[in-house]
C-alpha atoms as a PDB file:
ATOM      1  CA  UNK A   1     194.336  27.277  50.022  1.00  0.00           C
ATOM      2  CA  UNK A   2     192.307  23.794  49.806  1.00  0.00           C
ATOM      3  CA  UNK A   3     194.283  21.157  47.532  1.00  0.00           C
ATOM      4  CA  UNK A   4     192.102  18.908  45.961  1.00  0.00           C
ATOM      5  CA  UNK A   5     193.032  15.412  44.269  1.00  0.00           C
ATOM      6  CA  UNK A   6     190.610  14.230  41.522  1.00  0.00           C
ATOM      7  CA  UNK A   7     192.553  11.193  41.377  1.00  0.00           C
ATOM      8  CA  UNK A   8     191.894   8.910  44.202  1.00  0.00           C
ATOM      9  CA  UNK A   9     194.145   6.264  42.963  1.00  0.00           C
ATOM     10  CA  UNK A  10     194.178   2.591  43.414  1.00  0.00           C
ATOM     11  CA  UNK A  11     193.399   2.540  47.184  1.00  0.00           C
ATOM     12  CA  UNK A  12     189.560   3.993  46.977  1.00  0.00           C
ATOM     13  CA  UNK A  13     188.625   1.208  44.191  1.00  0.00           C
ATOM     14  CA  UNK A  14     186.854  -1.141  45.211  1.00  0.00           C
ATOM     15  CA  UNK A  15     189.113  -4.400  45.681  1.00  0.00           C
ATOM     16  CA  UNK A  16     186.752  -6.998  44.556  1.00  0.00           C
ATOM     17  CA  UNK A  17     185.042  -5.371  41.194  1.00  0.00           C
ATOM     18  CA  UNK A  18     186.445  -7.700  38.717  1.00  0.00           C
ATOM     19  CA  UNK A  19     184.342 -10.560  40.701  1.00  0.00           C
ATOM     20  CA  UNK A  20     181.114  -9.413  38.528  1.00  0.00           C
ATOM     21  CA  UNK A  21     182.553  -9.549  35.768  1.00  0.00           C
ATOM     22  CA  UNK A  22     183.676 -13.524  36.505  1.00  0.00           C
ATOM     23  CA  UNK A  23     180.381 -14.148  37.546  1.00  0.00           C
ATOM     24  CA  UNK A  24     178.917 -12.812  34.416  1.00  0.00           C
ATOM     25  CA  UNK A  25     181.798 -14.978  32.277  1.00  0.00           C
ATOM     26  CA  UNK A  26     180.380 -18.252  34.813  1.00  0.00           C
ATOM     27  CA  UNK A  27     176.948 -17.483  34.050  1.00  0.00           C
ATOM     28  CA  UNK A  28     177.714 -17.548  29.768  1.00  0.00           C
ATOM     29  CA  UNK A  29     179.885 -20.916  30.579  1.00  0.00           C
ATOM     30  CA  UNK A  30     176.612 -22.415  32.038  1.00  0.00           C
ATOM     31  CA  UNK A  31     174.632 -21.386  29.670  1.00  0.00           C
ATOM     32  CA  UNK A  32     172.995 -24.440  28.115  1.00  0.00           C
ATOM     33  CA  UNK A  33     172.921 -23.038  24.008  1.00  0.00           C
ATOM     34  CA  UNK A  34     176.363 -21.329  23.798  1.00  0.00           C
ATOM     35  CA  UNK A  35     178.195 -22.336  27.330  1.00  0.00           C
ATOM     36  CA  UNK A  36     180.074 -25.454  28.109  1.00  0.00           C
ATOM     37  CA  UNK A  37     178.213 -28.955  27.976  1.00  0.00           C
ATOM     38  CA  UNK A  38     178.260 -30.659  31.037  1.00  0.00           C
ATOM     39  CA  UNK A  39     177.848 -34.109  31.023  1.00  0.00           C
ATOM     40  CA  UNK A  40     178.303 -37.688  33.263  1.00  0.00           C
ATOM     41  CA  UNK A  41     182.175 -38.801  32.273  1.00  0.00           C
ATOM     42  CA  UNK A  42     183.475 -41.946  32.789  1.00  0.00           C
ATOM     43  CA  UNK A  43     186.412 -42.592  35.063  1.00  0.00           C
ATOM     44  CA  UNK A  44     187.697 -46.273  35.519  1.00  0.00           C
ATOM     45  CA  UNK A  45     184.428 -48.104  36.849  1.00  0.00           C
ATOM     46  CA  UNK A  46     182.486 -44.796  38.167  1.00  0.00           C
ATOM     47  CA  UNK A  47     180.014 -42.434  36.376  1.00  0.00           C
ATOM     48  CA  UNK A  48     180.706 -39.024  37.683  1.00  0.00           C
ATOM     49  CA  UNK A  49     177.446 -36.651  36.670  1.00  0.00           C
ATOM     50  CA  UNK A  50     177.866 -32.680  35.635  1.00  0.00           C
ATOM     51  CA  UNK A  51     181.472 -32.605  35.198  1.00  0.00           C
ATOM     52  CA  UNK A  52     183.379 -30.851  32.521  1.00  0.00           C
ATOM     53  CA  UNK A  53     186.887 -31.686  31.081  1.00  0.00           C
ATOM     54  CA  UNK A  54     190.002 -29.293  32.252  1.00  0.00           C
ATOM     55  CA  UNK A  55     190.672 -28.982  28.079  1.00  0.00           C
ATOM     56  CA  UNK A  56     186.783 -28.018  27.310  1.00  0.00           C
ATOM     57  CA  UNK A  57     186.795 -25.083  29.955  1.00  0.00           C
ATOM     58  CA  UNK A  58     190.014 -23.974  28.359  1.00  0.00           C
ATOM     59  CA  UNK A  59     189.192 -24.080  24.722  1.00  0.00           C
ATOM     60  CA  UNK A  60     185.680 -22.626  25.824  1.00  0.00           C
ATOM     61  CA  UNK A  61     187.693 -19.311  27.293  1.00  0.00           C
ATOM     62  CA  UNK A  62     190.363 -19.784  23.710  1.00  0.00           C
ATOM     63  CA  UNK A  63     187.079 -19.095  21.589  1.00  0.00           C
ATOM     64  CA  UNK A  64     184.813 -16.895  23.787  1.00  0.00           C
ATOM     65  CA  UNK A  65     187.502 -14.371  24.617  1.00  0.00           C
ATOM     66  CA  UNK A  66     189.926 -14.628  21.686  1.00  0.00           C
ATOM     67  CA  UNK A  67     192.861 -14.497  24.162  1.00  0.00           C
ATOM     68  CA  UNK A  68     196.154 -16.428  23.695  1.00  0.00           C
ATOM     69  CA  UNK A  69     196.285 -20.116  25.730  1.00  0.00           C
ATOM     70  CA  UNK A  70     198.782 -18.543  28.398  1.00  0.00           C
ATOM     71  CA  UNK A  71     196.083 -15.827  29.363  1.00  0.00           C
ATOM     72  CA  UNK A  72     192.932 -18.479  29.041  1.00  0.00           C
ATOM     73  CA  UNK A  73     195.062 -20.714  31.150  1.00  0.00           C
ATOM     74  CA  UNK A  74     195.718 -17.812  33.900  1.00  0.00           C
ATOM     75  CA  UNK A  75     191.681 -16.995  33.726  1.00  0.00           C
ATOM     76  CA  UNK A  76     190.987 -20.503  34.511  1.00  0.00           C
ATOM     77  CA  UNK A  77     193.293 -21.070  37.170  1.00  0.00           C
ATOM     78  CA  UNK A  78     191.648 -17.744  38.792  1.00  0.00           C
ATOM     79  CA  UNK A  79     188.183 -19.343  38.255  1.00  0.00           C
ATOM     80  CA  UNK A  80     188.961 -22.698  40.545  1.00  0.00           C
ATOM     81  CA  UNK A  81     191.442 -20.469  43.061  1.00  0.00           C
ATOM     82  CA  UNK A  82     188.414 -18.156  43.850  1.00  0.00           C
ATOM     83  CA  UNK A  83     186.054 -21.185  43.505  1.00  0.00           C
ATOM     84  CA  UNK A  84     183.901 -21.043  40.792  1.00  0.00           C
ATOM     85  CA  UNK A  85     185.088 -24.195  39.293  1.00  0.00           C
ATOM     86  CA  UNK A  86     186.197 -27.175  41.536  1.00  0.00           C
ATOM     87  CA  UNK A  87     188.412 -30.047  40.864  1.00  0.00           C
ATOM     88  CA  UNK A  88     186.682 -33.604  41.646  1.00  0.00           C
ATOM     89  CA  UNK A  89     189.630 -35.914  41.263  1.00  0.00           C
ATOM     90  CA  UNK A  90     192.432 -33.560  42.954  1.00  0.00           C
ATOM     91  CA  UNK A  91     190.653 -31.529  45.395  1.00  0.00           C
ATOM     92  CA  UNK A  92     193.651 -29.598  47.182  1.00  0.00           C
ATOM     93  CA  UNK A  93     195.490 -28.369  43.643  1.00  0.00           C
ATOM     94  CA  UNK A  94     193.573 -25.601  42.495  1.00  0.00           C
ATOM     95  CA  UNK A  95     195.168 -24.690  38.833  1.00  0.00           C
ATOM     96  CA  UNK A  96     193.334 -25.755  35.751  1.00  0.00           C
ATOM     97  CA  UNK A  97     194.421 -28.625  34.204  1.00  0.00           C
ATOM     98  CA  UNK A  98     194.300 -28.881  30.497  1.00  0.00           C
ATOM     99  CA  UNK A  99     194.289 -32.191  30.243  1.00  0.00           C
ATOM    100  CA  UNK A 100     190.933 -34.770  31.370  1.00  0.00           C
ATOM    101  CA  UNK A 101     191.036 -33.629  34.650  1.00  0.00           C
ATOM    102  CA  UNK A 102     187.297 -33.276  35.494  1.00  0.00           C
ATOM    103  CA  UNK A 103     185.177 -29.994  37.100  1.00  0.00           C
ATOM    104  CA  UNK A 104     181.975 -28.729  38.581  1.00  0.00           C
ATOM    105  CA  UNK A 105     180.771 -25.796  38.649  1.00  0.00           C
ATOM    106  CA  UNK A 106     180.013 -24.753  42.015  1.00  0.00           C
ATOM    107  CA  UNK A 107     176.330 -23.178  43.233  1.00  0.00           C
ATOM    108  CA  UNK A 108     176.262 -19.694  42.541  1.00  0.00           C
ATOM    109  CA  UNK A 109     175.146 -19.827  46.307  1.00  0.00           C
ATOM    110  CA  UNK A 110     179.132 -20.045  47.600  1.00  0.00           C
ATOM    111  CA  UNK A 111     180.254 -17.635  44.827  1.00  0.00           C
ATOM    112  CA  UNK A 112     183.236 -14.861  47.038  1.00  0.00           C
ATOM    113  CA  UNK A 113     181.347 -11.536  45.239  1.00  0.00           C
ATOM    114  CA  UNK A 114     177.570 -13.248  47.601  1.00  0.00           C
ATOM    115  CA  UNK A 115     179.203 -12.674  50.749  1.00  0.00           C
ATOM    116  CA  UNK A 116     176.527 -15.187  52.475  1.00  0.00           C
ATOM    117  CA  UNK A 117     177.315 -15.882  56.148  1.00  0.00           C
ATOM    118  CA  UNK A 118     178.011 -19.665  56.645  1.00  0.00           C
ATOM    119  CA  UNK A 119     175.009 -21.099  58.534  1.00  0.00           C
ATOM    120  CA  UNK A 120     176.991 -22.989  61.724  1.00  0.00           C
ATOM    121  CA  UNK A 121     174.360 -25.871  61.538  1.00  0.00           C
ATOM    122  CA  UNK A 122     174.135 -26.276  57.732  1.00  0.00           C
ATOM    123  CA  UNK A 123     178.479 -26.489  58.228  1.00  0.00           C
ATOM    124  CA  UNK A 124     178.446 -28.744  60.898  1.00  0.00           C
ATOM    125  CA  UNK A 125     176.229 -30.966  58.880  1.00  0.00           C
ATOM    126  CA  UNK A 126     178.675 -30.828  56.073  1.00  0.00           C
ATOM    127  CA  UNK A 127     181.218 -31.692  58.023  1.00  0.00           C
ATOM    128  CA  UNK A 128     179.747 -34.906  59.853  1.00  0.00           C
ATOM    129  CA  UNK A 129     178.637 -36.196  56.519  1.00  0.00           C
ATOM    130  CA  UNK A 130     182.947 -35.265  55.328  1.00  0.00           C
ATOM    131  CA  UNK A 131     183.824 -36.984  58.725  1.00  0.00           C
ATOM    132  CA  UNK A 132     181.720 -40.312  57.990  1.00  0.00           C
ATOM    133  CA  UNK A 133     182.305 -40.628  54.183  1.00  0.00           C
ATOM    134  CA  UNK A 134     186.042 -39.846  55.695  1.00  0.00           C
ATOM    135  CA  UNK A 135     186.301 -42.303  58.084  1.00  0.00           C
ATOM    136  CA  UNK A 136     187.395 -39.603  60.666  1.00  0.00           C
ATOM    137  CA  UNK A 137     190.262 -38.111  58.352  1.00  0.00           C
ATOM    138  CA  UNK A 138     189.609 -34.114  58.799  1.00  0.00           C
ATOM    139  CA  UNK A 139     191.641 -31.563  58.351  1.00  0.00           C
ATOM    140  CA  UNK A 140     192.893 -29.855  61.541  1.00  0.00           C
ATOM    141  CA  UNK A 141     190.941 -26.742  61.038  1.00  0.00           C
ATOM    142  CA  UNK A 142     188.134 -28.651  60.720  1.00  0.00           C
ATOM    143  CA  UNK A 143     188.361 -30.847  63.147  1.00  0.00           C
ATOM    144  CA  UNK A 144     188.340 -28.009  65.497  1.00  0.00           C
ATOM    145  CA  UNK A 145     185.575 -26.383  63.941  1.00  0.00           C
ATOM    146  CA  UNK A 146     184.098 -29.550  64.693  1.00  0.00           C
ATOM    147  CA  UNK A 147     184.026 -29.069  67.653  1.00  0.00           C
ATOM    148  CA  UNK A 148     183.057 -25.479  68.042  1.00  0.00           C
ATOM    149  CA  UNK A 149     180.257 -25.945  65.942  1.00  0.00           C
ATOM    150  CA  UNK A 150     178.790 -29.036  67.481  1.00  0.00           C
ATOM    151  CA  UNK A 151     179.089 -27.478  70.978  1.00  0.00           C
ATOM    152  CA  UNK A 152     177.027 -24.296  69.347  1.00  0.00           C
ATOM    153  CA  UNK A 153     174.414 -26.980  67.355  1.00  0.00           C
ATOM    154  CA  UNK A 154     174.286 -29.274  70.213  1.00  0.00           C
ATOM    155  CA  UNK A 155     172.239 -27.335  72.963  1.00  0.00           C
ATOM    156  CA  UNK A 156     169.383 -26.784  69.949  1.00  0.00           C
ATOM    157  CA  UNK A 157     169.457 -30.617  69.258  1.00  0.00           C
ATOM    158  CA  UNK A 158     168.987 -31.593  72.760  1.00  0.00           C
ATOM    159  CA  UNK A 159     166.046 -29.323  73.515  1.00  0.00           C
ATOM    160  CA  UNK A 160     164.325 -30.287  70.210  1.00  0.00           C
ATOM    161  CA  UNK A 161     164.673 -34.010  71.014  1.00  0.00           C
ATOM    162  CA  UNK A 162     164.106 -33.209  74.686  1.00  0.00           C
ATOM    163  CA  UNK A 163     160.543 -31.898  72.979  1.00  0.00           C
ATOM    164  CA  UNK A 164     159.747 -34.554  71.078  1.00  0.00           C
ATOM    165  CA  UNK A 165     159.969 -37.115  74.000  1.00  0.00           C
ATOM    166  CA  UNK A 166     157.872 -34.935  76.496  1.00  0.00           C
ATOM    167  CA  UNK A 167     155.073 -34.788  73.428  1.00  0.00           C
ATOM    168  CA  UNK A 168     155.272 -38.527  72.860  1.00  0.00           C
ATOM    169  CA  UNK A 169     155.271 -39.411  76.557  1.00  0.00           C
ATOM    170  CA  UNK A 170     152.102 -37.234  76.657  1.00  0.00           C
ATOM    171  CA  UNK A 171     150.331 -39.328  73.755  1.00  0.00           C
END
């Protein structure tokens, strides 16, 4: 006698699905006729370019969805904790903030459902420009990932510049 289960339960559906539909809810909020406007906002004496207001995202998910605020606000903390949305003035608290707190909407490139690999040279670039505008303040993790990466980068930096010297020394 073979028992068969039609129901597979939770544990053979796929963990990630409800990332497509989040990417198809970013994609309407960028939209440029019925999305969210992003614009350059003001703060003190700087001009910060495509950001969007914490309240705008949240009234934008009120009226899209026709949910009540506690569920838009939930939606829009999961958009900046899986990183669609980023916060420029508070960078390490990812909930959305209702009030002027400014966003950007990050490249569709880094989205979690694109499963890119991370290019080692493209993040060790990243992270010298973070360690100059920094002033040498990294995190720990990356300051060992500095390290790792720059001793993996390095040996392709020397030979190229090794290169260009023998070529110019010919000329």
């Amino acid at each position: 006698m073979t028992v068969t289960r039609l129901d597979q339960g939770q544990r053979h559906r796929p963990r990630m699905a409800f990332l497509k539909k989040i990417e198809a809810l970013m994609m309407e909020m960028q939209n440029p006729d019925k999305g969210i406007k992003t614009q350059t906002q003001r703060v003190m004496i700087t001009n910060i370019p495509h950001a969007v207001a914490g309240n705008d995202i949240l009234q934008w998910i009120l009226q899209r969805l026709q949910v009540t605020q506690e569920e838009a606000l939930h939606l829009g903390d999961l958009f900046v904790k899986y990183g669609y949305i980023y916060p420029l003035q508070e960078p390490k608290n990812l909930t959305l903030k209702t009030d002027g707190s400014l966003y950007r909407f990050q490249t569709p490139y880094f989205w979690p459902a694109q499963k890119w690999p991370a290019d080692d040279t493209d993040y060790a670039i990243y992270l010298a420009k973070k360690n100059i505008k920094r002033k040498g303040v990294l995190e720990e993790y990356e300051k060992v990932r500095t390290y790792c990466t720059c001793s993996i980068a390095a040996p392709s930096v020397v030979m190229e510049r090794t290169q260009q010297k023998v070529t110019s020394s010919i000329i």
